[in-house]
C-alpha atoms as a PDB file:
ATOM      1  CA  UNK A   1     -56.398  36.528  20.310  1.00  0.00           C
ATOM      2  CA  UNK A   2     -54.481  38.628  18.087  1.00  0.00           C
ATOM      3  CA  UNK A   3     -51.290  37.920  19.846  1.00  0.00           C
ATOM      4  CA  UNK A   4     -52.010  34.311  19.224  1.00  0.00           C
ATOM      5  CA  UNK A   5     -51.969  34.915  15.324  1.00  0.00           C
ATOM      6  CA  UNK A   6     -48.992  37.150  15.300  1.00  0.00           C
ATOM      7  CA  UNK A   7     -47.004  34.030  17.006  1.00  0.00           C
ATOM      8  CA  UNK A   8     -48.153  31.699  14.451  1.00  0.00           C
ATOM      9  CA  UNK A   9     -46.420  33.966  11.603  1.00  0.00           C
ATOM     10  CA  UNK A  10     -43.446  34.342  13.110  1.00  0.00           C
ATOM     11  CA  UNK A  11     -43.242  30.557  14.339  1.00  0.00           C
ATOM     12  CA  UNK A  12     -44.308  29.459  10.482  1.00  0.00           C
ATOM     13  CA  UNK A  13     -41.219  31.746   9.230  1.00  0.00           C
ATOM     14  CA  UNK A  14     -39.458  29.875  11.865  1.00  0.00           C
ATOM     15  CA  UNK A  15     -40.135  26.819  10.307  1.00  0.00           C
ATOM     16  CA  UNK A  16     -40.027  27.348   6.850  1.00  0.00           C
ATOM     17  CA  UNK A  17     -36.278  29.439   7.289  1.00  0.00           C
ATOM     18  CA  UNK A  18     -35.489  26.228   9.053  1.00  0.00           C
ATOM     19  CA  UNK A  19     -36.850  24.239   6.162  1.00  0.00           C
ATOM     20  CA  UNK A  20     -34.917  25.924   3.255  1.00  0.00           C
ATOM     21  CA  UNK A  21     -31.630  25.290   5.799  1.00  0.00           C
ATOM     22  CA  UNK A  22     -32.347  21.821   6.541  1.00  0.00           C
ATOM     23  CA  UNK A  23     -33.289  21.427   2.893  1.00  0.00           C
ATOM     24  CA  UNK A  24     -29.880  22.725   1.734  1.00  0.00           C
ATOM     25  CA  UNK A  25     -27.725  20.973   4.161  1.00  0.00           C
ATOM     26  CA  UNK A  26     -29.404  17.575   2.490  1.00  0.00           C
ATOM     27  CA  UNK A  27     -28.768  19.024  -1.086  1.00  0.00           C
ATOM     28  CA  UNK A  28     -24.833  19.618   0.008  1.00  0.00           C
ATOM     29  CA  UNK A  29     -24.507  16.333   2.154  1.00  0.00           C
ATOM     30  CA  UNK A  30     -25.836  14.363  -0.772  1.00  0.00           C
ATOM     31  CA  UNK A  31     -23.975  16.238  -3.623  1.00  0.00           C
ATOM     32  CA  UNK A  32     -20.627  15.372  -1.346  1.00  0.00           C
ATOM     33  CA  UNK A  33     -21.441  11.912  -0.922  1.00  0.00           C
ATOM     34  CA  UNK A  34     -22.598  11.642  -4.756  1.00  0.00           C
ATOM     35  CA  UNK A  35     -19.291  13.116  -5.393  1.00  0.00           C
ATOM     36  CA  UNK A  36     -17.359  11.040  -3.096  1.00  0.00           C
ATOM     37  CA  UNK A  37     -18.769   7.769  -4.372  1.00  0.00           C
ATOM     38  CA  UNK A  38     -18.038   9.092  -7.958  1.00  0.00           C
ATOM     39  CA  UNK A  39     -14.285   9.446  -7.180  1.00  0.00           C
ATOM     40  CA  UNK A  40     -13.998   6.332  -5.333  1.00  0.00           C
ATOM     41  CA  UNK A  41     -15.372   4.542  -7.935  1.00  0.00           C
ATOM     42  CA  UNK A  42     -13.244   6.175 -10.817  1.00  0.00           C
ATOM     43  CA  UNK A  43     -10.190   5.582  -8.441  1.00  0.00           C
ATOM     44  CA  UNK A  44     -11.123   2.181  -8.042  1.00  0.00           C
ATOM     45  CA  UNK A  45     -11.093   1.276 -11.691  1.00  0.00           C
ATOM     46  CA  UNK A  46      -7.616   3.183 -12.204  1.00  0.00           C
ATOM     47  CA  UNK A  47      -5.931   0.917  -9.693  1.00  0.00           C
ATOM     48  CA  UNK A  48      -7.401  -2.037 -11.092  1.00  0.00           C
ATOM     49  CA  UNK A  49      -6.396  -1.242 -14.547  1.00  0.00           C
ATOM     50  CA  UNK A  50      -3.008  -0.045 -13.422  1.00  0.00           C
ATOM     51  CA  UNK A  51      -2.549  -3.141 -11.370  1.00  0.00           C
ATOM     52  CA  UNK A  52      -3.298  -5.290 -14.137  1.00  0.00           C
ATOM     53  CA  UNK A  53      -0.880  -3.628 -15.932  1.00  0.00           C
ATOM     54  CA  UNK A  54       1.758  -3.760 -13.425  1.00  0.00           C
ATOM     55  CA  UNK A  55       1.324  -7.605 -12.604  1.00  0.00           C
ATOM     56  CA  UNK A  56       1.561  -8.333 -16.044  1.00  0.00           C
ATOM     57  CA  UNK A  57       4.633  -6.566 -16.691  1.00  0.00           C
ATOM     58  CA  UNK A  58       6.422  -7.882 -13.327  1.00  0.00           C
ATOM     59  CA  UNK A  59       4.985 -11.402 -13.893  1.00  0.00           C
ATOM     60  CA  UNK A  60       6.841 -11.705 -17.640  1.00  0.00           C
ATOM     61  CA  UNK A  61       9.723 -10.437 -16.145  1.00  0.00           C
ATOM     62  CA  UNK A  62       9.814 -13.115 -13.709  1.00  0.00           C
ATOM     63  CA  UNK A  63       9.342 -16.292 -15.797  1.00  0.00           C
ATOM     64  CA  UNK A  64      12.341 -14.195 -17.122  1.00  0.00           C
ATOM     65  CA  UNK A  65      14.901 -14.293 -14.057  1.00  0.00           C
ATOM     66  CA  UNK A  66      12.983 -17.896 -13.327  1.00  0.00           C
ATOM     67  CA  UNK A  67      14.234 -19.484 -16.639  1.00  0.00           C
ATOM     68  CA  UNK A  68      17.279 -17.254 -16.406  1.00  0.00           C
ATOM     69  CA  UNK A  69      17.978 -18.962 -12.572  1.00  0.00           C
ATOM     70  CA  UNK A  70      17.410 -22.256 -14.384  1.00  0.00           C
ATOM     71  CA  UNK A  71      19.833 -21.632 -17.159  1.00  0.00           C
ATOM     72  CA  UNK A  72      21.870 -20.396 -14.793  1.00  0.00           C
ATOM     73  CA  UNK A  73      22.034 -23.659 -12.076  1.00  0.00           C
ATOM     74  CA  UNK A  74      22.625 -25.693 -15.670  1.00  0.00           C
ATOM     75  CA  UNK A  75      25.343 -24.112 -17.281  1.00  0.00           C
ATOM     76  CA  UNK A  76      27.344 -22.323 -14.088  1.00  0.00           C
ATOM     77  CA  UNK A  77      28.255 -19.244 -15.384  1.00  0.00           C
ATOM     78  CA  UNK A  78      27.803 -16.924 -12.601  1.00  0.00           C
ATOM     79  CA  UNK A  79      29.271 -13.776 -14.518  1.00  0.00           C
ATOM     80  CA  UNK A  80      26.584 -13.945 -17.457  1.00  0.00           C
ATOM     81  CA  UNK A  81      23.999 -15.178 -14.855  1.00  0.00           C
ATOM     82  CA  UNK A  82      25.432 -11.569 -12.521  1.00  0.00           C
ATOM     83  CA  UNK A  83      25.090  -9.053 -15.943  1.00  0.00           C
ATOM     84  CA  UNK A  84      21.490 -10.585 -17.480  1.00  0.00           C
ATOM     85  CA  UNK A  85      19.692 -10.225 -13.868  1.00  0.00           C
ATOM     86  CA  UNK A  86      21.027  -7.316 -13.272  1.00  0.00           C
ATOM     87  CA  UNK A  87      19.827  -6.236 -16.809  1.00  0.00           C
ATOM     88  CA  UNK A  88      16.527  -7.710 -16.524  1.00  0.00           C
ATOM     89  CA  UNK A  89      15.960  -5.861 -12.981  1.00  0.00           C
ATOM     90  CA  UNK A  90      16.714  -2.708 -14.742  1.00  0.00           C
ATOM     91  CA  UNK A  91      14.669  -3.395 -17.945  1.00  0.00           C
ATOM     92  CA  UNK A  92      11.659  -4.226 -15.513  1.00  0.00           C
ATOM     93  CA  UNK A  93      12.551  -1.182 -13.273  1.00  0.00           C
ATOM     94  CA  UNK A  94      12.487   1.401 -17.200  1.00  0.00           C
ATOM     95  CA  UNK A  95       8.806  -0.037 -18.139  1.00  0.00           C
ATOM     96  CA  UNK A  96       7.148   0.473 -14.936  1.00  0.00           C
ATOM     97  CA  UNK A  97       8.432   3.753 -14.484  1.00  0.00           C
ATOM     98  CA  UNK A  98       7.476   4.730 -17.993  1.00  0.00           C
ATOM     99  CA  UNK A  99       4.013   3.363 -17.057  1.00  0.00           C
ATOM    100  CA  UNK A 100       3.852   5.259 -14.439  1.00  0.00           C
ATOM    101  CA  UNK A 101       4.716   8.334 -16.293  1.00  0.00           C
ATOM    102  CA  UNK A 102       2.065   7.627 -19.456  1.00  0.00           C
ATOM    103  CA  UNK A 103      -0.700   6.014 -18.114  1.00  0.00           C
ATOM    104  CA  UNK A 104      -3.892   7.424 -19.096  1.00  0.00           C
ATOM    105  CA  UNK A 105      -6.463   5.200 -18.583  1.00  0.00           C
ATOM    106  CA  UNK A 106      -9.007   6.679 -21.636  1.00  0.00           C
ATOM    107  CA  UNK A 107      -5.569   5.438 -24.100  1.00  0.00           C
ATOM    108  CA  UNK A 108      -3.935   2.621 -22.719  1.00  0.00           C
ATOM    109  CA  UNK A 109      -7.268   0.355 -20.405  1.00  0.00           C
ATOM    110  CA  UNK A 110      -6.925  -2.555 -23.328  1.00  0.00           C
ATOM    111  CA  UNK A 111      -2.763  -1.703 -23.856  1.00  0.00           C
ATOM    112  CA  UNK A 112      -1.207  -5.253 -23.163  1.00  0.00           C
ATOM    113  CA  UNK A 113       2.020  -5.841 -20.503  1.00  0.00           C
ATOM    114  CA  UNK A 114       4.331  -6.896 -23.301  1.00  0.00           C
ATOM    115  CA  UNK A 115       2.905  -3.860 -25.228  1.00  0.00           C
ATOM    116  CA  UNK A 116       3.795  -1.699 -22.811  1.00  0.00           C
ATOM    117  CA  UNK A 117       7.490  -3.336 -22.646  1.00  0.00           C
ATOM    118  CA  UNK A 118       7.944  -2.402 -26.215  1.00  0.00           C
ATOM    119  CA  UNK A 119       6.471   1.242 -25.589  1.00  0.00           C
ATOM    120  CA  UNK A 120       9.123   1.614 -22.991  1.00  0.00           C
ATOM    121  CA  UNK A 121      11.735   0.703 -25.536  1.00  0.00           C
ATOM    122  CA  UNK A 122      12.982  -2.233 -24.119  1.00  0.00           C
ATOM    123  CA  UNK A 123      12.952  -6.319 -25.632  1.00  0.00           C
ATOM    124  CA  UNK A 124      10.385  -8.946 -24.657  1.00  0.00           C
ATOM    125  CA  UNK A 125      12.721 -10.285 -21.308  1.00  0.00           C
ATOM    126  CA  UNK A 126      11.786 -13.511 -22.653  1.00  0.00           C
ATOM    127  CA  UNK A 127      13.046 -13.580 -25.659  1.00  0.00           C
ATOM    128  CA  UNK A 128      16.795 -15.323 -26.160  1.00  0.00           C
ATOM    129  CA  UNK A 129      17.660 -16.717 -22.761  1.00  0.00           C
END
């Protein structure tokens, strides 16, 4: 009967060192996942910032080249038509690249597209076509 007691010590340290592991590995596995969900969700709202961002800078700049095509099929002059769309694909090539460069979400979430055109040092694209 004695032997039957000593077993039931050693099977209860059994369980309660498997306890404190299984315990742990829960406490890591949900810290990770915590984690994970955190970063997913703080990438998340980047890209949708940054996206909005981005659309709204590519979107002026093509109403731009739009009017500038329209312009263009009016008045037939394919040299000026040539140097302003080659300008304005530069100009819109500068401000995304300097977005890229100086975004920071915590400074520039509520920074508008033609904001951000200015910031890059270049002219509203829509302005004198």
């Amino acid at each position: 009967m004695a032997d039957d007691f000593e077993d039931t010590d050693s099977t209860d340290s059994g369980l309660e060192k498997d306890w404190s592991q299984l315990e742990r590995k829960c406490y890591n596995s949900g810290y990770r996942e915590g984690r994970s969900f955190g970063n997913e969700e703080s990438i998340q709202k980047g890209f949708d910032a940054g996206y909005k961002i981005g659309f709204g800078v590519s979107e002026i700049f093509h109403k731009a080249r739009g009017q500038l095509a329209v312009k263009h099929h009016l008045q037939s002059n394919e040299s000026e038509y040539e140097e302003k769309s080659a300008h304005l694909m530069q100009s819109e090539e500068n401000v995304l690249k300097f977005i890229k460069n100086n975004w920071n979400e915590k400074n520039h979430s509520e920074t508008t597209a033609l904001e951000w055109i200015k910031m890059a040092g270049e002219k509203n694209p829509l302005d004198g076509l």
